[in-house]
C-alpha atoms as a PDB file:
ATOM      1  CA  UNK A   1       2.958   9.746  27.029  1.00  0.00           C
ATOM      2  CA  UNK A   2       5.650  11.084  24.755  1.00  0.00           C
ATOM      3  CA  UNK A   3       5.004  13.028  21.711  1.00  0.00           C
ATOM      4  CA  UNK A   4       7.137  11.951  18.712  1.00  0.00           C
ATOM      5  CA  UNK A   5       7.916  14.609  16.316  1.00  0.00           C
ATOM      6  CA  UNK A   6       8.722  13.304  12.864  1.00  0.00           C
ATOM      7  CA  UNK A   7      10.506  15.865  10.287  1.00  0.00           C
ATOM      8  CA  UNK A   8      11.034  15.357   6.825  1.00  0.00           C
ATOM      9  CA  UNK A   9      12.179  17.672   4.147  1.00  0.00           C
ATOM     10  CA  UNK A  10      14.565  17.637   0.592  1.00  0.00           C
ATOM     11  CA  UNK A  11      18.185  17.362   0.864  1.00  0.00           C
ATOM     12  CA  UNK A  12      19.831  20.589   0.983  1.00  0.00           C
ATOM     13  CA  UNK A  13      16.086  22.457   2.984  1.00  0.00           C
ATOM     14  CA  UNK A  14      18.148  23.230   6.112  1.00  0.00           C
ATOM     15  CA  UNK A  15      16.354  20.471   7.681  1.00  0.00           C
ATOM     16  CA  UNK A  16      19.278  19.646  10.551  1.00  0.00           C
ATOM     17  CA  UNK A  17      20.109  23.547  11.149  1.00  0.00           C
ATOM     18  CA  UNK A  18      16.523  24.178  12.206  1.00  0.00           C
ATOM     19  CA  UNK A  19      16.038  20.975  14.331  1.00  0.00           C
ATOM     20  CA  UNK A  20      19.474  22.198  15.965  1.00  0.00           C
ATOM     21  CA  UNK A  21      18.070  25.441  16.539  1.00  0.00           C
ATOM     22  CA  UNK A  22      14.908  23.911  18.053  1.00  0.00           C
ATOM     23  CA  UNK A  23      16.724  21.914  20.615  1.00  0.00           C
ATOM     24  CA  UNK A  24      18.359  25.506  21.787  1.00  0.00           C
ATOM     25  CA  UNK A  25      14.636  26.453  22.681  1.00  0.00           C
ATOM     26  CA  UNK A  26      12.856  23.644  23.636  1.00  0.00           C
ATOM     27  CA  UNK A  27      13.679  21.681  26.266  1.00  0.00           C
ATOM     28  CA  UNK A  28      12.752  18.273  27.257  1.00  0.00           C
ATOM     29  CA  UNK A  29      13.166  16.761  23.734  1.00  0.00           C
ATOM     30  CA  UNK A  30      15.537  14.155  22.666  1.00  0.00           C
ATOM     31  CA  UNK A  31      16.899  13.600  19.348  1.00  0.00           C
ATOM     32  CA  UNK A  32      17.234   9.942  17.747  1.00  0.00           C
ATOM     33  CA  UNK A  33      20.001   8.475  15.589  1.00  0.00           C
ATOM     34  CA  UNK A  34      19.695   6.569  12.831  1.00  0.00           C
ATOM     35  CA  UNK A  35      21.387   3.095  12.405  1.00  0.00           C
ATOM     36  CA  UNK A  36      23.265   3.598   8.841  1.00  0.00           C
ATOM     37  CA  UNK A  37      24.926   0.904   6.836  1.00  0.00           C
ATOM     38  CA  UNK A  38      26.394   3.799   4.507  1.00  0.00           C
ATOM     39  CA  UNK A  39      30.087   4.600   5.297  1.00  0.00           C
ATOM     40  CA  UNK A  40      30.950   7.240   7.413  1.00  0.00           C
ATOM     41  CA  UNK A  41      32.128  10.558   6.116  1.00  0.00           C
ATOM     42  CA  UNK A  42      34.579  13.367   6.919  1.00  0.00           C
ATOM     43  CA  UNK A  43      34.781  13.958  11.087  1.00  0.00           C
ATOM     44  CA  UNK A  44      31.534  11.847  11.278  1.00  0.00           C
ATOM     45  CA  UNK A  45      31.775   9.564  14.464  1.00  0.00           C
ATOM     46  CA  UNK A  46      29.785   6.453  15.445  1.00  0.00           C
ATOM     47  CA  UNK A  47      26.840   6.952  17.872  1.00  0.00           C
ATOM     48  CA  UNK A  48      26.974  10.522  17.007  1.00  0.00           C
ATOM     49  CA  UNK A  49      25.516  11.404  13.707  1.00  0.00           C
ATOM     50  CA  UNK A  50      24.626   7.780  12.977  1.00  0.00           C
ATOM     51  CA  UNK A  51      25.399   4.538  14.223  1.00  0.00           C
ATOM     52  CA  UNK A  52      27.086   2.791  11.467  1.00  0.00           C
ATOM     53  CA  UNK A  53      26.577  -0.467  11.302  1.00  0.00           C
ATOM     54  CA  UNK A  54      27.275  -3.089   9.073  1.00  0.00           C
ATOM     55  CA  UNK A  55      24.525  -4.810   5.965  1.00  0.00           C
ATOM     56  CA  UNK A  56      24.733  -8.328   8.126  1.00  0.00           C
ATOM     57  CA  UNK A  57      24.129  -6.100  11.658  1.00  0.00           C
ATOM     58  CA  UNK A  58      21.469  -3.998   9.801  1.00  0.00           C
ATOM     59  CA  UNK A  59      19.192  -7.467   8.516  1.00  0.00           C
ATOM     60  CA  UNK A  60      19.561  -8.981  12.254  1.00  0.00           C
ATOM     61  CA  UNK A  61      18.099  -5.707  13.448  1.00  0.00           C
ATOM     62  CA  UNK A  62      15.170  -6.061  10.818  1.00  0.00           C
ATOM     63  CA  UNK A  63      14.358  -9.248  11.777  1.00  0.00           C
ATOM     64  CA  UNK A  64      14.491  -8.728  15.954  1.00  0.00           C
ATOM     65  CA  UNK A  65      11.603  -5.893  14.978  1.00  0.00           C
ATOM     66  CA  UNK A  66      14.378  -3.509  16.621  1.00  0.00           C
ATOM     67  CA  UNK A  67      13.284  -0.545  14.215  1.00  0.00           C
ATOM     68  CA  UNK A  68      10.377   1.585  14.672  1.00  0.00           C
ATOM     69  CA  UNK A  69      11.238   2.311  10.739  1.00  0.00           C
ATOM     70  CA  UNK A  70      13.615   1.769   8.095  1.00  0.00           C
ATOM     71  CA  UNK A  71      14.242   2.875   4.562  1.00  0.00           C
ATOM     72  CA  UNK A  72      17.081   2.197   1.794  1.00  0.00           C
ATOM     73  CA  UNK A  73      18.259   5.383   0.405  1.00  0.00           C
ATOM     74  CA  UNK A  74      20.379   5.427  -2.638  1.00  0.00           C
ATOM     75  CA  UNK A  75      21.206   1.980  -2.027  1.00  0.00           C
ATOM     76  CA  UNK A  76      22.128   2.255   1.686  1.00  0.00           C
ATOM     77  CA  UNK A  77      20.041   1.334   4.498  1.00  0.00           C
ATOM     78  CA  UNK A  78      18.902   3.653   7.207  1.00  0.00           C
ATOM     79  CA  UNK A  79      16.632   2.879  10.331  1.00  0.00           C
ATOM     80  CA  UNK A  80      15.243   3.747  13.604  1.00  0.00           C
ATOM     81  CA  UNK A  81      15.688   2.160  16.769  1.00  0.00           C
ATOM     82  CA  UNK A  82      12.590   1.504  18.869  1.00  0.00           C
ATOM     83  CA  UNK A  83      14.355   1.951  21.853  1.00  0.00           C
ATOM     84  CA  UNK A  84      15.043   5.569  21.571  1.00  0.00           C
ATOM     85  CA  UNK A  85      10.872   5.943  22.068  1.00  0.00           C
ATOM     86  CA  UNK A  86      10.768   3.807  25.214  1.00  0.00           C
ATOM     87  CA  UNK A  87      13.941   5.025  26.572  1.00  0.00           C
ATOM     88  CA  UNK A  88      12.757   8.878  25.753  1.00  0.00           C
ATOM     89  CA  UNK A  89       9.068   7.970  27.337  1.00  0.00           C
ATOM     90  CA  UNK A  90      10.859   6.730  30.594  1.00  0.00           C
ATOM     91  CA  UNK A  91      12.329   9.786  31.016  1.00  0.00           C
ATOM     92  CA  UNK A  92       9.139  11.853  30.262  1.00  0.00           C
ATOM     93  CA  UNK A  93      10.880  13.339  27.173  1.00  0.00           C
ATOM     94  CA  UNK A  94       9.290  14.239  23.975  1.00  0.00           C
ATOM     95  CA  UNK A  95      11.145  12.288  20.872  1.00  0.00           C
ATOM     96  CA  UNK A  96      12.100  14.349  17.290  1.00  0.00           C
ATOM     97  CA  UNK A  97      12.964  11.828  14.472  1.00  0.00           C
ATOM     98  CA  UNK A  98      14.601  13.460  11.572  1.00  0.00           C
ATOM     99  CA  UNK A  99      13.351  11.174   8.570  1.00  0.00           C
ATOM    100  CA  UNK A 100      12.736  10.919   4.915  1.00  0.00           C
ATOM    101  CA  UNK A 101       9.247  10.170   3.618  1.00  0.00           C
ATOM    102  CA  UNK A 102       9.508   6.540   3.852  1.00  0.00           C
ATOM    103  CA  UNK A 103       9.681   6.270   7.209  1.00  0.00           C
ATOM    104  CA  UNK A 104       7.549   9.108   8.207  1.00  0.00           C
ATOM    105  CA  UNK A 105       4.849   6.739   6.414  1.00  0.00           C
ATOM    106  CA  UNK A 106       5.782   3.743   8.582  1.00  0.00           C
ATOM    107  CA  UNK A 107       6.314   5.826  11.985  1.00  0.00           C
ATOM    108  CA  UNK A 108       2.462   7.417  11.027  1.00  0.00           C
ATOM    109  CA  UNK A 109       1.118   4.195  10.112  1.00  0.00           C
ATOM    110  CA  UNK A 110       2.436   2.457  14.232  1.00  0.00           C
ATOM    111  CA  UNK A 111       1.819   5.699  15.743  1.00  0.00           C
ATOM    112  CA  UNK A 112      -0.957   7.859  14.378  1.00  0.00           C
ATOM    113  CA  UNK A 113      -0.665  10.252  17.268  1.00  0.00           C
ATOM    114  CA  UNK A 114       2.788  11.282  16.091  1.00  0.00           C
ATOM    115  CA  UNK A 115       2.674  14.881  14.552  1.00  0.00           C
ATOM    116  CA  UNK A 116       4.129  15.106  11.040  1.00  0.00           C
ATOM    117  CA  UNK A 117       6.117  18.191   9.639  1.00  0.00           C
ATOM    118  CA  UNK A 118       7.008  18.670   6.513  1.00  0.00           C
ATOM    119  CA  UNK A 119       9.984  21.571   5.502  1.00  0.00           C
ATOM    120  CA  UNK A 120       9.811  22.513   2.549  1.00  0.00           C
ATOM    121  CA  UNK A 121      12.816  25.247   0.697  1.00  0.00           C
ATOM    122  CA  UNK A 122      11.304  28.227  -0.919  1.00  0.00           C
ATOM    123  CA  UNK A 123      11.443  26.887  -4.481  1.00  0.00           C
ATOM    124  CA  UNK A 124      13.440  24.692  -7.109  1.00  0.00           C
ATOM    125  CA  UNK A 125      15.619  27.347  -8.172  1.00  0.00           C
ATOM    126  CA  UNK A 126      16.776  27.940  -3.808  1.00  0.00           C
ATOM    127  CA  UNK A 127      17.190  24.491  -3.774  1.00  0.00           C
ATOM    128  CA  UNK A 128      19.806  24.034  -6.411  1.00  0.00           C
ATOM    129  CA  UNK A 129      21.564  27.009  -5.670  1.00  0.00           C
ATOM    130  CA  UNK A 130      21.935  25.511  -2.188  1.00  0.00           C
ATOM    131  CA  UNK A 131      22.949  22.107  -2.848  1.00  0.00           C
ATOM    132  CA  UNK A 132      25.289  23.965  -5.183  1.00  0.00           C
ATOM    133  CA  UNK A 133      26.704  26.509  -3.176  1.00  0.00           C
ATOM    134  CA  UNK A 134      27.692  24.141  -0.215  1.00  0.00           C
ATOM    135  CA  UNK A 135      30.096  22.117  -2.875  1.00  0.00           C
ATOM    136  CA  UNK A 136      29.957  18.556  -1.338  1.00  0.00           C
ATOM    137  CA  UNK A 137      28.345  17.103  -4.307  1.00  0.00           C
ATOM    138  CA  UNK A 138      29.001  16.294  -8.431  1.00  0.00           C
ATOM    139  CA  UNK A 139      26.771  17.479 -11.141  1.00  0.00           C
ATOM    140  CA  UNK A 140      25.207  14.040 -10.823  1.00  0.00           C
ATOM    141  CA  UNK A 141      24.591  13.750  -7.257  1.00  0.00           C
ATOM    142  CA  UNK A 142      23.036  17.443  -7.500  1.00  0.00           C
ATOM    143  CA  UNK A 143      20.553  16.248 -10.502  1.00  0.00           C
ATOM    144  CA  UNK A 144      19.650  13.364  -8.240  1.00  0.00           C
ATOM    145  CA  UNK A 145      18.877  15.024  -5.174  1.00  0.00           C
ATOM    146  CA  UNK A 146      16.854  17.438  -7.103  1.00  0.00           C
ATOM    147  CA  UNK A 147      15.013  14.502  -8.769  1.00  0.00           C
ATOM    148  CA  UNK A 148      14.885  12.711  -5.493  1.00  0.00           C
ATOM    149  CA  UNK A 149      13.197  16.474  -3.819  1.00  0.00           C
ATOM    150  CA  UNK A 150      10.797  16.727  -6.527  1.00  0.00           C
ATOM    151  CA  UNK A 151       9.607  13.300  -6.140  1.00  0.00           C
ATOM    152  CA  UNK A 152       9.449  13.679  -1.977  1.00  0.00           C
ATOM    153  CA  UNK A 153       7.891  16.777  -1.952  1.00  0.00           C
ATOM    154  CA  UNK A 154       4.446  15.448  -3.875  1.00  0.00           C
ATOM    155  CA  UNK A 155       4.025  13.501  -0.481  1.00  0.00           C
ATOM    156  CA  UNK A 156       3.650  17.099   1.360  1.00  0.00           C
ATOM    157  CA  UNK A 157      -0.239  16.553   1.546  1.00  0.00           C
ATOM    158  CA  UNK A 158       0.385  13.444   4.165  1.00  0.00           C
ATOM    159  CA  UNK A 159       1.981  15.604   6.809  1.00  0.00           C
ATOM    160  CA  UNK A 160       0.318  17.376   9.230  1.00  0.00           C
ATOM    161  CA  UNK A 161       1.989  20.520   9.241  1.00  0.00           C
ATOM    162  CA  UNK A 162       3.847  22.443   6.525  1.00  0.00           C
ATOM    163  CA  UNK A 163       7.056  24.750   7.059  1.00  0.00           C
ATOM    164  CA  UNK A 164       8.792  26.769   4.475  1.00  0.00           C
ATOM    165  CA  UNK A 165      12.133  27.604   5.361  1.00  0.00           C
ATOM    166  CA  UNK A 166      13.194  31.041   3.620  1.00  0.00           C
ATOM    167  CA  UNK A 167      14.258  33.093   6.618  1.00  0.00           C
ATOM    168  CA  UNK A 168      16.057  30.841   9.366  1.00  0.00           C
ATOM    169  CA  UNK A 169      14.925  32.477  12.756  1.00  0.00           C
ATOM    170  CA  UNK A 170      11.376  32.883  11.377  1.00  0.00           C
ATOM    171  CA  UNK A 171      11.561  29.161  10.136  1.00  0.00           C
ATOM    172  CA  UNK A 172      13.318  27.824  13.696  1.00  0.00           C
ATOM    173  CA  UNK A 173      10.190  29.974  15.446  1.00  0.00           C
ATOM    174  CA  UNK A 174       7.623  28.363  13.820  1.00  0.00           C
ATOM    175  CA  UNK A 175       9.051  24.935  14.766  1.00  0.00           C
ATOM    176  CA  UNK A 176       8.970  25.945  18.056  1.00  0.00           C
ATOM    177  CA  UNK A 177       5.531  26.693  17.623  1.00  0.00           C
ATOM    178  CA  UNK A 178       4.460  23.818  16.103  1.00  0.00           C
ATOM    179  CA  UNK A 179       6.268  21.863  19.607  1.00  0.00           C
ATOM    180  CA  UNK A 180       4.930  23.929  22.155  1.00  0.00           C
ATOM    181  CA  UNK A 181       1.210  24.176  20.938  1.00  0.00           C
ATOM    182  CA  UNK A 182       1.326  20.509  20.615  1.00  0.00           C
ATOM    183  CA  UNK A 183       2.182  19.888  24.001  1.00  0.00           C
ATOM    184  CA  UNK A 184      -0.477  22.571  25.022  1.00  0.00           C
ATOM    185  CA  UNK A 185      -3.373  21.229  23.300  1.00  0.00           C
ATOM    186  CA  UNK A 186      -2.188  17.994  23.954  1.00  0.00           C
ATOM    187  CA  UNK A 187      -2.032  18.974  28.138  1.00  0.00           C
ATOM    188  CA  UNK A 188      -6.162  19.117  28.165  1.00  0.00           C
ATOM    189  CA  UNK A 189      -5.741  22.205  29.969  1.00  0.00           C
ATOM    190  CA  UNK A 190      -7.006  25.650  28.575  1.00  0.00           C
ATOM    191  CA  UNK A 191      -4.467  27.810  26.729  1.00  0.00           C
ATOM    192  CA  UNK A 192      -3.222  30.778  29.180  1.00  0.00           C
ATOM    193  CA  UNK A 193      -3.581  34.050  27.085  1.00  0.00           C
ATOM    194  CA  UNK A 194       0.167  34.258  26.058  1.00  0.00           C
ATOM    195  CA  UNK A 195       0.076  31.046  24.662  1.00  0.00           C
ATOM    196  CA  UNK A 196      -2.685  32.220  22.098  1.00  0.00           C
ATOM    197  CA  UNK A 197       0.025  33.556  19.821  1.00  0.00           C
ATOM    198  CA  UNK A 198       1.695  30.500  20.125  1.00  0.00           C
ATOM    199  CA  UNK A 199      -1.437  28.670  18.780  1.00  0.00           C
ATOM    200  CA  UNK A 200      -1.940  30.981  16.342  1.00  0.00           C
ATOM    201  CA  UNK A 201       2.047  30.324  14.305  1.00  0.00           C
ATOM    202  CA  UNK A 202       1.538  26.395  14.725  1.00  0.00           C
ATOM    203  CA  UNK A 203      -1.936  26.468  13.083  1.00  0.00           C
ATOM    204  CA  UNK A 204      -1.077  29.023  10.357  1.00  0.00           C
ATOM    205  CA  UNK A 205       1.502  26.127   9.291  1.00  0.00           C
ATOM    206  CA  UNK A 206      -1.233  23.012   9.670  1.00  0.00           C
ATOM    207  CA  UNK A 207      -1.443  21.602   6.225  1.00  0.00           C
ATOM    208  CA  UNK A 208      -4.897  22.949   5.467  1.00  0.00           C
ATOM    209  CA  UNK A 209      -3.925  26.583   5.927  1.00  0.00           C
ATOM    210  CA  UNK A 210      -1.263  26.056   4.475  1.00  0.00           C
ATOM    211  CA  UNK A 211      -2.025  24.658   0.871  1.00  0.00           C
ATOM    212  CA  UNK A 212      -2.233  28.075  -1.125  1.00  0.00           C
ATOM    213  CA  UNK A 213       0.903  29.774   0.371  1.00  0.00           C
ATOM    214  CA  UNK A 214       2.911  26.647  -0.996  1.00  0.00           C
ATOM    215  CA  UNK A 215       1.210  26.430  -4.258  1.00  0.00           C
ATOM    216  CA  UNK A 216       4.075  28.494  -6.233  1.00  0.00           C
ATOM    217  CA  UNK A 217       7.054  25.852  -4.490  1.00  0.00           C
ATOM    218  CA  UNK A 218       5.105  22.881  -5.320  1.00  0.00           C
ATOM    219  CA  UNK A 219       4.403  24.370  -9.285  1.00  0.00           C
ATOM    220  CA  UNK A 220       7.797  25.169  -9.016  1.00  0.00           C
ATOM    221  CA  UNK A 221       8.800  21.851  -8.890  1.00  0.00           C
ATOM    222  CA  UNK A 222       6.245  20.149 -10.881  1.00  0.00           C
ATOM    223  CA  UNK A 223       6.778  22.434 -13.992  1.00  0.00           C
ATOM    224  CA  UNK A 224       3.083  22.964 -14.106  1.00  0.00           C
ATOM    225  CA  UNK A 225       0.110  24.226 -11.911  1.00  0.00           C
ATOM    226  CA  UNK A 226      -0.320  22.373  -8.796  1.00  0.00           C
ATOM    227  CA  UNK A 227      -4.073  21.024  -8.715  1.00  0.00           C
ATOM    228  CA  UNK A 228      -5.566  20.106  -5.249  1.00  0.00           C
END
């Protein structure tokens, strides 16, 4: 049976660089794109970033039960297709579904089994200078999105692992950790010795071992001490 790997994280947390570099490492994984009824933008193309679809073709989908999840984002709708998980299981493929909270609540809630990872950016203070420094967005949009991360990240305690991404390759290694022990422990098979280190990264980032590392991002972005 195919594992589905949901990750979440703030706009702006490198989020899509890291799942990129994970697909470079890991094979057998398949990537699935959302249905959008936002416009496209820039070079975007249909069926490659998104599927854009229309608000009429969007509410048919709902009400076939076509999506495995969907969410409205600043006004827009996104979803995912059930499909992709059935088409990725025939082909004994794992499945990565890059999500925001909302639907990482309805995948968990129909799947249980699927493994949860949160990425989180270093701090508030990163964040903004990211969203910043890339220059696609107003003064607005940036106050937004930071809103819209401090109010995402306080649902970090309902994923299963936790990733802070300061340092890239370190960041893309420990995805690839989280994967590949997954699929070990997940084998029923005992762990040959190399794998042990392999073990070792993906439960460093589980959520329990991970709660006092994060504590200064999460205060960071609370304003106040972070109480468990």
């Amino acid at each position: 049976m195919s594992i589905v790997f949901i990750v979440s994280a703030p706009s702006g947390s490198g989020k899509s660089t890291l799942v990129n570099e994970l697909f470079k490492m890991v094979q057998d994984l398949e990537f699935s794109i959302s249905y959008t009824t936002r416009p496209r933008r820039g070079s975007e193309q249909n069926g490659k970033e998104y599927f854009f679809v229309s608000e009429a073709e969007f509410e048919s989908m709902i009400a076939a039960d076509e999506f495995l999840e969907h969410a409205s984002v600043y006004g827009r709708h996104y979803g995912t297709a059930r499909r992709f998980l059935r088409e990725t299981e025939r082909r004994g493929h794992d499945l990565v579904l890059d999500i925001d909270v909302q639907g990482a609540a309805q995948v968990k809630a129909k799947l249980p089994t699927a493994v949860s990872i949160f990425i989180l950016p270093p701090g508030r203070e990163q964040l903004e200078w990211r969203l910043r420094n890339r220059g696609e967005d107003l003064e607005e949009e940036i106050l937004r999105r930071l809103d819209t991360a401090r109010r995402e990240i306080e649902n970090y305690n309902k994923y299963d692992y936790i990733l802070v991404n300061n340092l890239l390759e370190q960041s893309a290694d420990e995805l690839k950790a989280i994967v590949l022990a997954e699929r070990i422990l997940r084998s029923g098979t005992k762990p040959a010795p190399q794998q042990l280190p392999l073990l070792e990264t993906a439960k460093a980032c589980r959520l329990d071992q991970a709660r006092e590392r994060i504590r200064p991002i999460l205060a960071s972005f609370s304003g106040e001490p972070v109480r468990n």
